[in-house]
Protein backbone atom coordinates (compact mmCIF):
# COMPACT_ATOMS: atom_id res chain seq x y z
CA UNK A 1 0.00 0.00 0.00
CA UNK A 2 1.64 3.41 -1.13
CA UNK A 3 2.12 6.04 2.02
CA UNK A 4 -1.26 8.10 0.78
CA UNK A 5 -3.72 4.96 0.67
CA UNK A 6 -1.86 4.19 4.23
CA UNK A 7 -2.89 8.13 5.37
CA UNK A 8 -6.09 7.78 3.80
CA UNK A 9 -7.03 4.53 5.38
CA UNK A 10 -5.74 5.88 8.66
CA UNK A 11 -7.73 8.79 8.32
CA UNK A 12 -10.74 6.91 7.79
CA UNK A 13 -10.22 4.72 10.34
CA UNK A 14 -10.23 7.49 12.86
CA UNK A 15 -12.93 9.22 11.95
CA UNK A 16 -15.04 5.99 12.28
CA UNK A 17 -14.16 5.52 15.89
CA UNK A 18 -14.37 9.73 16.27
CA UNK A 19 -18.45 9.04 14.98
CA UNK A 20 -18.91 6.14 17.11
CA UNK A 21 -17.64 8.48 20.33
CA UNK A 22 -20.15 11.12 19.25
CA UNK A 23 -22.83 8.64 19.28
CA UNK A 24 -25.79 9.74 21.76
CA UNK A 25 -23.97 12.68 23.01
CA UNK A 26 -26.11 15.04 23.91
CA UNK A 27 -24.61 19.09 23.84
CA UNK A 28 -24.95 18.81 27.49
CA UNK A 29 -22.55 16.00 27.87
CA UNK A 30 -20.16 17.25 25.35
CA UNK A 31 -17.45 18.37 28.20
CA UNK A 32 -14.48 15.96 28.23
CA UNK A 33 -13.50 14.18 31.08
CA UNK A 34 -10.37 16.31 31.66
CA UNK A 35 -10.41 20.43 31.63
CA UNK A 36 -8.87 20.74 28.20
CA UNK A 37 -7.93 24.06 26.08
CA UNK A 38 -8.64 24.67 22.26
CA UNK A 39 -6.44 26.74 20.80
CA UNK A 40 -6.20 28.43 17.35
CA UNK A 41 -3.78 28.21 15.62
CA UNK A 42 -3.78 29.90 12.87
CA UNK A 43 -0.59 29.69 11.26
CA UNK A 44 -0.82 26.08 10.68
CA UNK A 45 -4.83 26.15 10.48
CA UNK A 46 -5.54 23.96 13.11
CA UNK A 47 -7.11 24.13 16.14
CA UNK A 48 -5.88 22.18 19.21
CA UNK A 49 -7.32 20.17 22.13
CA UNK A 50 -4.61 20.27 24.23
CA UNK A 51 -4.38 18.73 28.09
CA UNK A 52 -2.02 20.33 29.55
CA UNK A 53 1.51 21.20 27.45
CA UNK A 54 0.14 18.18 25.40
CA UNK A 55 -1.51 18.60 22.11
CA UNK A 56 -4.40 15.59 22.41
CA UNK A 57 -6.59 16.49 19.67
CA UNK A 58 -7.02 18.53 16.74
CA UNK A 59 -9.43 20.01 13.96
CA UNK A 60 -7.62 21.41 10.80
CA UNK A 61 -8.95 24.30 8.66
CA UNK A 62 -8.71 26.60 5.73
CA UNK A 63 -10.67 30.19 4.84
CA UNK A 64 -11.65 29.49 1.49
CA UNK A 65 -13.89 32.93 0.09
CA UNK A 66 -14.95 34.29 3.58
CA UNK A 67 -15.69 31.01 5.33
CA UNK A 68 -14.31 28.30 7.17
CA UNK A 69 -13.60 24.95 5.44
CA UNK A 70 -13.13 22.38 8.57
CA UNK A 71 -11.04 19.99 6.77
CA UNK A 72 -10.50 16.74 9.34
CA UNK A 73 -10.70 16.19 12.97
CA UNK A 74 -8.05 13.65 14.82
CA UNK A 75 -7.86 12.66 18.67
CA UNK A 76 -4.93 10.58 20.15
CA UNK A 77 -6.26 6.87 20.51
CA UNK A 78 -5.48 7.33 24.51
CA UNK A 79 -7.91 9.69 24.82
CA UNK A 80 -10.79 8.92 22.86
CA UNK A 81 -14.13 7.89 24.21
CA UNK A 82 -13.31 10.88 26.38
CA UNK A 83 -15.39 13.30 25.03
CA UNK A 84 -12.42 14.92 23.38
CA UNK A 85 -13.67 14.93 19.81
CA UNK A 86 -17.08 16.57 21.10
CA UNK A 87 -16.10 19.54 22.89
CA UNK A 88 -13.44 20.22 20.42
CA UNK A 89 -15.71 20.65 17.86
CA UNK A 90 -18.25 22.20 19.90
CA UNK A 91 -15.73 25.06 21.22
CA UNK A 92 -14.83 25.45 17.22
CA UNK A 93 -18.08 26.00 16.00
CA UNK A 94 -18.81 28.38 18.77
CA UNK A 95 -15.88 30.22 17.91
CA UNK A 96 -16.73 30.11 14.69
CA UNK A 97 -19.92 31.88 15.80
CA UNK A 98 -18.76 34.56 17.68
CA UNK A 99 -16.77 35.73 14.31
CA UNK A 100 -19.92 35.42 11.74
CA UNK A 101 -18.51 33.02 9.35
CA UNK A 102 -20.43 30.17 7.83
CA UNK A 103 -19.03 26.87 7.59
CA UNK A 104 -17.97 24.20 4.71
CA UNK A 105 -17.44 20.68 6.23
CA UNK A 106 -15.06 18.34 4.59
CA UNK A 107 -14.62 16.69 7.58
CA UNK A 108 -17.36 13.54 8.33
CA UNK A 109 -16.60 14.01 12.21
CA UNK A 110 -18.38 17.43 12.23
CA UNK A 111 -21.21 16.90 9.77
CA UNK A 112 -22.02 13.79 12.11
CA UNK A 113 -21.59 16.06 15.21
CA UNK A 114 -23.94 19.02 14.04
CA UNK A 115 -26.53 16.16 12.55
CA UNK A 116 -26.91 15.54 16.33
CA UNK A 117 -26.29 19.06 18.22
CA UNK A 118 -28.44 20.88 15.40
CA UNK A 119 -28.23 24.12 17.46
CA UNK A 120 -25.53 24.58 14.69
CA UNK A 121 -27.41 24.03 11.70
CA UNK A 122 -27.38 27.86 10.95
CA UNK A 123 -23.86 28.02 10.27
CA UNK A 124 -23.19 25.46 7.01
CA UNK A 125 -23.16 28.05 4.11
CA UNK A 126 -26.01 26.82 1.86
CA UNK A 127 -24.11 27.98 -1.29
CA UNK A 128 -20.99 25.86 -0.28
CA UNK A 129 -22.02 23.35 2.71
CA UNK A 130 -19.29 20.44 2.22
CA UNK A 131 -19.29 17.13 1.31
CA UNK A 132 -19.41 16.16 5.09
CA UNK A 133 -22.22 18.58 6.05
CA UNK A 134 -24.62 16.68 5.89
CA UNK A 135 -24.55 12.41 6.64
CA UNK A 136 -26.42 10.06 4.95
CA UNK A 137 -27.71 7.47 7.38
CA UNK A 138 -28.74 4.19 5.38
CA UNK A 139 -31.40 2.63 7.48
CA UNK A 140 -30.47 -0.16 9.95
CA UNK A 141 -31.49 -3.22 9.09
CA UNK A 142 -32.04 -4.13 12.38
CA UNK A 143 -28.35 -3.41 13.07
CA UNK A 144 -27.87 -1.66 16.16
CA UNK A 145 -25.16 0.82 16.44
CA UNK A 146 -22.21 -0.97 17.31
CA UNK A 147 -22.89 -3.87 14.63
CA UNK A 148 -23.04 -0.77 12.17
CA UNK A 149 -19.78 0.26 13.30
CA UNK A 150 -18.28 -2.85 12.87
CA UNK A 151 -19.16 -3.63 9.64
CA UNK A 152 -17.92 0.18 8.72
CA UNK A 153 -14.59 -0.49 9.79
CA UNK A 154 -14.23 -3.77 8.05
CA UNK A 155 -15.07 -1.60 4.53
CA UNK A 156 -12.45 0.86 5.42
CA UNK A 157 -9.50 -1.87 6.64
């Protein structure tokens, strides 16, 4: 396998198990376990969940024509199921906010996370909304969640 179908796999991989930690979250439980900063950084268009001195999570971005494009979301395997991922992106997209852009979501962590905190609707531009914006759930089967998840993974391994 060549180093980008490696990354890509990789990448896919993670946001699979970043979905399935945002699974029946409710924006009330969205605090992590720890008390974590998010910090911009703008420079390398990313911001970071970091716990303490260490950088533990992060959501990478671009301003593409007056909005934000949130490109991909990654949290260190240690500290996942942690509520990391979902008050990461929650912090973002309140920042986000506060400044008046819209959104564009490339990334399938965020589309999933504002399909269930839809408080956050109102900021996808509806010119440019993303190809993450807004997830297609296929119905069940009478899967439940986790059988879902496993048979997701097995397509992207």
């Amino acid at each position: 396998m060549t180093n980008i179908e490696a990354e890509k796999t990789n990448r896919e991989a993670s946001n699979a198990a970043l979905i399935v930690a945002l699974k029946e979250k409710a924006l009330s439980e969205v605090e992590s376990s720890w008390e974590l900063d998010v910090i911009n950084d703008p420079e390398r268009g990313r911001w970071i969940a970091a716990l303490g001195a260490e950088a533990i999570g992060e959501l990478t971005y671009r301003f593409v024509g007056g909005r934000v494009v949130l490109l991909s979301a990654w949290v260190s395997r240690a500290y996942r199921n942690h509520r990391v991922a979902t008050e990461l992106v929650a912090r973002v997209l309140d920042e986000i906010r506060e400044s008046g852009k819209k959104i564009t979501i490339i990334c399938p962590v965020v589309g999933e996370f504002i399909a269930r905190n839809q408080k956050y609707l109102d900021l996808i531009d509806k010119v440019h909304p993303g190809s993450g914006a807004y997830p297609q759930h296929e119905p069940s089967g009478g899967l439940d969640d986790d059988e879902q998840f496993s048979a997701f993974e097995r397509d992207v391994t």
